[in-house]
N, C-alpha and C. Protein backbone atom coordinates (compact mmCIF):
# COMPACT_ATOMS: atom_id res chain seq x y z
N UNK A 1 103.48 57.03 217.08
CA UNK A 1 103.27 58.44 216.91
C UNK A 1 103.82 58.92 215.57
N UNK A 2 105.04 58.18 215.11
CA UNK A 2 105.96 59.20 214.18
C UNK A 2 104.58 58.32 213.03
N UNK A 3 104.65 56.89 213.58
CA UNK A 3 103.63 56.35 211.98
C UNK A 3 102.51 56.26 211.70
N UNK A 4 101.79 57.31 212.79
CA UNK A 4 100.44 57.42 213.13
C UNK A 4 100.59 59.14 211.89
N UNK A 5 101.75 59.86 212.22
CA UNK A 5 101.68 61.40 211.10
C UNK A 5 101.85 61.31 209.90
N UNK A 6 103.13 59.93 209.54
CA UNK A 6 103.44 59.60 207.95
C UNK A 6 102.08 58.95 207.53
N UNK A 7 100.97 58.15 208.11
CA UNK A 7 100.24 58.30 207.47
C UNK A 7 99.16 59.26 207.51
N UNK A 8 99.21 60.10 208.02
CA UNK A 8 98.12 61.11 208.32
C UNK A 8 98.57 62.07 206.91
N UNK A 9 99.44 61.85 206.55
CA UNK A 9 100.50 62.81 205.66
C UNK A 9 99.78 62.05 204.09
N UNK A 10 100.44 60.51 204.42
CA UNK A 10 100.13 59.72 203.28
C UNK A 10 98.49 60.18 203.07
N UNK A 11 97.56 59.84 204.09
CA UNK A 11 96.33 60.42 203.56
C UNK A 11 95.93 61.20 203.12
N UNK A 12 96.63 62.38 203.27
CA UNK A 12 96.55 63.64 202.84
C UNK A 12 96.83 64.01 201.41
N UNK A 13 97.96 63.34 201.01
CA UNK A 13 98.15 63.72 199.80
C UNK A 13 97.75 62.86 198.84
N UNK A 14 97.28 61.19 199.15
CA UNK A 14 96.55 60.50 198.47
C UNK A 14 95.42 60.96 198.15
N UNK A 15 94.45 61.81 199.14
CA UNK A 15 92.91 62.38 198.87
C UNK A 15 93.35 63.64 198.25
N UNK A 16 93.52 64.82 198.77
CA UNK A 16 93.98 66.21 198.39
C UNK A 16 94.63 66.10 196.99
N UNK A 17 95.97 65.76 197.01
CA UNK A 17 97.10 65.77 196.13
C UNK A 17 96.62 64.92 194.96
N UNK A 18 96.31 63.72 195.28
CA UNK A 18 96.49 62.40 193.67
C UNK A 18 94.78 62.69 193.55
N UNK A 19 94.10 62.22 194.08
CA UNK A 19 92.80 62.38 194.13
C UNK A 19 91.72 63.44 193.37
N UNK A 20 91.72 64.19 194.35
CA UNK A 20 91.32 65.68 194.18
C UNK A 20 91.79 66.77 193.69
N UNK A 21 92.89 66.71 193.67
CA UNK A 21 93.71 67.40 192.57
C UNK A 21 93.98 66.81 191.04
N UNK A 22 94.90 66.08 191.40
CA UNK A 22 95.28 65.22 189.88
C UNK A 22 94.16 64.86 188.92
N UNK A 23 93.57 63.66 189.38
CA UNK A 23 92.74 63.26 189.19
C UNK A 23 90.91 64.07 188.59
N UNK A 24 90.76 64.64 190.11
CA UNK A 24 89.39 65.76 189.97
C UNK A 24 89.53 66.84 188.80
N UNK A 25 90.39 67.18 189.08
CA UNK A 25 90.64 68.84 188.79
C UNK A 25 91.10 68.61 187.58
N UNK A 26 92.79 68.26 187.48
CA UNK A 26 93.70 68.12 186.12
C UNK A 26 93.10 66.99 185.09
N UNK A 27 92.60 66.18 185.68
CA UNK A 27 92.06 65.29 184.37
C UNK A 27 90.85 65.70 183.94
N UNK A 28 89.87 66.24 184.52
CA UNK A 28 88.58 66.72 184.52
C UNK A 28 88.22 67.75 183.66
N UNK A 29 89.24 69.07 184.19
CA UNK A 29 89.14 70.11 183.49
C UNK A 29 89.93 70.62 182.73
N UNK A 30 91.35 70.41 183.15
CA UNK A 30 92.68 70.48 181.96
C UNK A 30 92.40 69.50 181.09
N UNK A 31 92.59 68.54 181.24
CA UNK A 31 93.08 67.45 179.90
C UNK A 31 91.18 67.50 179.02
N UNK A 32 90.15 67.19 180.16
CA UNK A 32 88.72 66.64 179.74
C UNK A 32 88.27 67.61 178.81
N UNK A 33 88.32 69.21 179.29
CA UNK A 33 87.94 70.34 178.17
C UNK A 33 88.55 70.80 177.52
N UNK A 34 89.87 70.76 177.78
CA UNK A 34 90.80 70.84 176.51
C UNK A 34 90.20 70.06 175.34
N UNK A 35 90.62 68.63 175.66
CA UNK A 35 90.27 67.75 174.62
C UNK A 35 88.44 67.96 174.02
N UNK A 36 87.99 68.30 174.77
CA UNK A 36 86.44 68.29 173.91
C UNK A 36 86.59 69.92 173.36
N UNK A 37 87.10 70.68 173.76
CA UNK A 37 87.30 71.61 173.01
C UNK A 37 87.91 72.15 171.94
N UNK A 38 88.64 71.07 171.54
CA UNK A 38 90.01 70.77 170.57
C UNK A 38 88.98 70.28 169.63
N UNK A 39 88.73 69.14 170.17
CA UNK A 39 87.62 68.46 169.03
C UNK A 39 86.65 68.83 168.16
N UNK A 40 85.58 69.72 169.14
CA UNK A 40 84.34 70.58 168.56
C UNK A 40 85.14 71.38 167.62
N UNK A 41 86.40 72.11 167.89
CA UNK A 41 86.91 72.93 166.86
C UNK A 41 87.10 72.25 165.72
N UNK A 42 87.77 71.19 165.86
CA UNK A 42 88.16 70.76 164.94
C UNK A 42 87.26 70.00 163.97
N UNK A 43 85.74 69.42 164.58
CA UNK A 43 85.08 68.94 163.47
C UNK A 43 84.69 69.97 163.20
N UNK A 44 84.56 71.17 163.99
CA UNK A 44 83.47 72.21 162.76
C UNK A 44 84.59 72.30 162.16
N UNK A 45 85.74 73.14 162.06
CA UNK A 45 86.71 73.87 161.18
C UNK A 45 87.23 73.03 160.10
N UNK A 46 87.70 71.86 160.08
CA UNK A 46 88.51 71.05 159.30
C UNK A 46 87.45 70.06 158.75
N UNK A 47 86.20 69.35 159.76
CA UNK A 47 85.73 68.57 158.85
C UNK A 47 84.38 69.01 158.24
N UNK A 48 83.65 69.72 158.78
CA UNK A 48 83.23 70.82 157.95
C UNK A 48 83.62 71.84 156.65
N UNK A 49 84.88 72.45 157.32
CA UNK A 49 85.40 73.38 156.51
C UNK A 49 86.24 72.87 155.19
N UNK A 50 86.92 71.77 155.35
CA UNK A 50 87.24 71.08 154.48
C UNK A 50 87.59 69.76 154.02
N UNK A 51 86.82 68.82 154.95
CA UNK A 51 86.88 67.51 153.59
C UNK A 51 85.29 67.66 153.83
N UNK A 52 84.17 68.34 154.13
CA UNK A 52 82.75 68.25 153.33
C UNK A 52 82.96 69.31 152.56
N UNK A 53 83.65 70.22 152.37
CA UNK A 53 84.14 71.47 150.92
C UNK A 53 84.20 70.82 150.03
N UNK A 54 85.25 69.64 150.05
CA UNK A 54 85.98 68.72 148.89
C UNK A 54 85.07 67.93 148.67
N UNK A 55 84.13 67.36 149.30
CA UNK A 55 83.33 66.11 149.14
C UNK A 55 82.54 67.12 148.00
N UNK A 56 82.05 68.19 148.83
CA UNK A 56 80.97 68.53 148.07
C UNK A 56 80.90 69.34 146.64
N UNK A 57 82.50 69.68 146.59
CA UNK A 57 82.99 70.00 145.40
C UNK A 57 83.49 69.10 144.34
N UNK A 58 83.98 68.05 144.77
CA UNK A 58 83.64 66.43 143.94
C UNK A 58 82.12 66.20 143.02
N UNK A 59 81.49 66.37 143.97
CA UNK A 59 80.37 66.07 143.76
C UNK A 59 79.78 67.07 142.76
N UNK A 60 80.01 68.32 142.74
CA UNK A 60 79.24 69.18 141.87
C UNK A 60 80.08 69.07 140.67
N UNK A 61 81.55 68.93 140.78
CA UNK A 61 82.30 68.55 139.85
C UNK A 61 81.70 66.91 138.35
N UNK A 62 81.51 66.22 139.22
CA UNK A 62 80.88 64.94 138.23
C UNK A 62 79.77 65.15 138.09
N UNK A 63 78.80 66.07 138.70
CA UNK A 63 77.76 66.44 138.23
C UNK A 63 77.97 67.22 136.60
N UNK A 64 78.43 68.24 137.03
CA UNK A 64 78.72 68.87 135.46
C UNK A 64 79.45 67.84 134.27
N UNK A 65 80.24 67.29 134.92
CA UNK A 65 80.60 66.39 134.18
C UNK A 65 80.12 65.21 133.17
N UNK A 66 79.08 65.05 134.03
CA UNK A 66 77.89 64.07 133.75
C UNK A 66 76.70 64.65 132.57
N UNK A 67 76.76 65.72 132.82
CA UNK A 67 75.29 66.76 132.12
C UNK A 67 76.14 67.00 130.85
N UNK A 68 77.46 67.56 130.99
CA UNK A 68 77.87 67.69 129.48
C UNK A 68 78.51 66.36 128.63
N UNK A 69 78.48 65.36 129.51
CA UNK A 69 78.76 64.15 128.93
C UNK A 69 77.85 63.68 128.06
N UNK A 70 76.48 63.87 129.19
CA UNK A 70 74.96 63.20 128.55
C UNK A 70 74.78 63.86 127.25
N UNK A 71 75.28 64.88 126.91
CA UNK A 71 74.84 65.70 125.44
C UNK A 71 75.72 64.61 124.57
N UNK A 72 76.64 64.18 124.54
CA UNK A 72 77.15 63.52 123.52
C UNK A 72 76.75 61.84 123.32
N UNK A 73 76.34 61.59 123.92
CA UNK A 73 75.50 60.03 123.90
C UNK A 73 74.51 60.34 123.21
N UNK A 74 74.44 59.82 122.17
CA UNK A 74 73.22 60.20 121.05
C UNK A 74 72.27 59.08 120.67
N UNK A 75 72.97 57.65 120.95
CA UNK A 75 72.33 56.62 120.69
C UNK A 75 73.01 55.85 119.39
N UNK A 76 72.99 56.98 118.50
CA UNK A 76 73.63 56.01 117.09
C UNK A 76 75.06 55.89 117.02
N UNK A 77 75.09 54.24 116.32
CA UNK A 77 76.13 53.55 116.27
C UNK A 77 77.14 54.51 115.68
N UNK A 78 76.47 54.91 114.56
CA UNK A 78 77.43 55.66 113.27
C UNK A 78 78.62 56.72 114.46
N UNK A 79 77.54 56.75 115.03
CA UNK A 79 78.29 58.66 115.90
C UNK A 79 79.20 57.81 116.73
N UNK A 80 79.23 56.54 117.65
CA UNK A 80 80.35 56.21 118.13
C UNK A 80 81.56 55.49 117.72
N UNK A 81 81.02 55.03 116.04
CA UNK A 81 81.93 54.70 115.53
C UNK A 81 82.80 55.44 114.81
N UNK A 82 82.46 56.79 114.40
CA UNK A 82 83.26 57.65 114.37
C UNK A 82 83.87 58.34 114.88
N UNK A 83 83.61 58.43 116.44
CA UNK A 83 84.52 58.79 117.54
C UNK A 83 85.74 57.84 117.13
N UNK A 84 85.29 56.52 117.54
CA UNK A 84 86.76 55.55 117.80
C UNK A 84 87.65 55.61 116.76
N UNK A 85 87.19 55.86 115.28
CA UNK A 85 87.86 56.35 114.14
C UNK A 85 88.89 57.74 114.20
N UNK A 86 88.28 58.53 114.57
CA UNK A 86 89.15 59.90 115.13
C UNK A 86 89.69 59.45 115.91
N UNK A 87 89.92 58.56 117.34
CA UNK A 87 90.70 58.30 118.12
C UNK A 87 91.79 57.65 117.77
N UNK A 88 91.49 56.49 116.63
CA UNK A 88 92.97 55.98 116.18
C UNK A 88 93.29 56.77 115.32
N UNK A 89 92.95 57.57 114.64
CA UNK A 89 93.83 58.37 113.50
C UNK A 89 94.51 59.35 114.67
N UNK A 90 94.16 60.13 115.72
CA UNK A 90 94.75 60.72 116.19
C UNK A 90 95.76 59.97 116.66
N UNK A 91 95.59 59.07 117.60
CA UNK A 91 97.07 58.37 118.10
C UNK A 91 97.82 57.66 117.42
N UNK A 92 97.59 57.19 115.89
CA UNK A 92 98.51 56.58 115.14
C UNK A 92 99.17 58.27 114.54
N UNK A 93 98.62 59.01 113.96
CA UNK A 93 99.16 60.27 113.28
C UNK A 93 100.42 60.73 114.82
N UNK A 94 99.62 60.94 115.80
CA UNK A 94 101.07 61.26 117.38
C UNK A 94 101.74 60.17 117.21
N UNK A 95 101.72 58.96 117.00
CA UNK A 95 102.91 57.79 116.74
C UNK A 95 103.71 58.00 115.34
N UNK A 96 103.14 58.49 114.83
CA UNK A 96 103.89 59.09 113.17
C UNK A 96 104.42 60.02 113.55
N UNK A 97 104.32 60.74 113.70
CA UNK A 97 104.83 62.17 113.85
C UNK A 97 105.85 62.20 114.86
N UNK A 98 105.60 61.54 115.96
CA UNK A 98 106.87 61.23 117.41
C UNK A 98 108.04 60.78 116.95
């Protein structure tokens, strides 16, 4: 009788209590939509909002970069060999002068 109620008890709170509660309910709808709701926020807000901001501001960044670069590529030797000429006079003249 007494171990016919402890488990009538045990059943009870194994189905009800761990089961259907814990389990159903708290993992389901506490922890399950929390977490997918955390998430959706968070890819729109953060990976949306900012590392595709940054990506895409990278990107427009070496773009310009690129377009005013292309103006100075001219083809002739003369023009890049006079770059590299200005480049060592400048850094030997900053080594003189330092």
């Amino acid at each position: 009788m007494v171990v016919d109620r402890y488990v009538d008890v045990c059943e009870f709170l194994a189905d009800y209590v761990d089961w259907r509660f814990w389990h159903d309910w708290f993992h389901d709808v506490v922890i399950g939509r929390s977490y997918r709701w955390l998430a959706g926020a968070l890819s729109i807000q953060v990976d949306l909002g900012v590392i595709d901001a940054a990506a895409n501001g990278l990107a427009t960044v070496t773009k310009r970069l690129a377009s005013q670069m292309g103006r100075v590529q001219t083809g002739y030797v003369r023009n890049y060999a006079l770059s590299v000429f200005l480049g060592v006079v400048l850094i030997i003249g900053y080594l003189i002068l330092r």
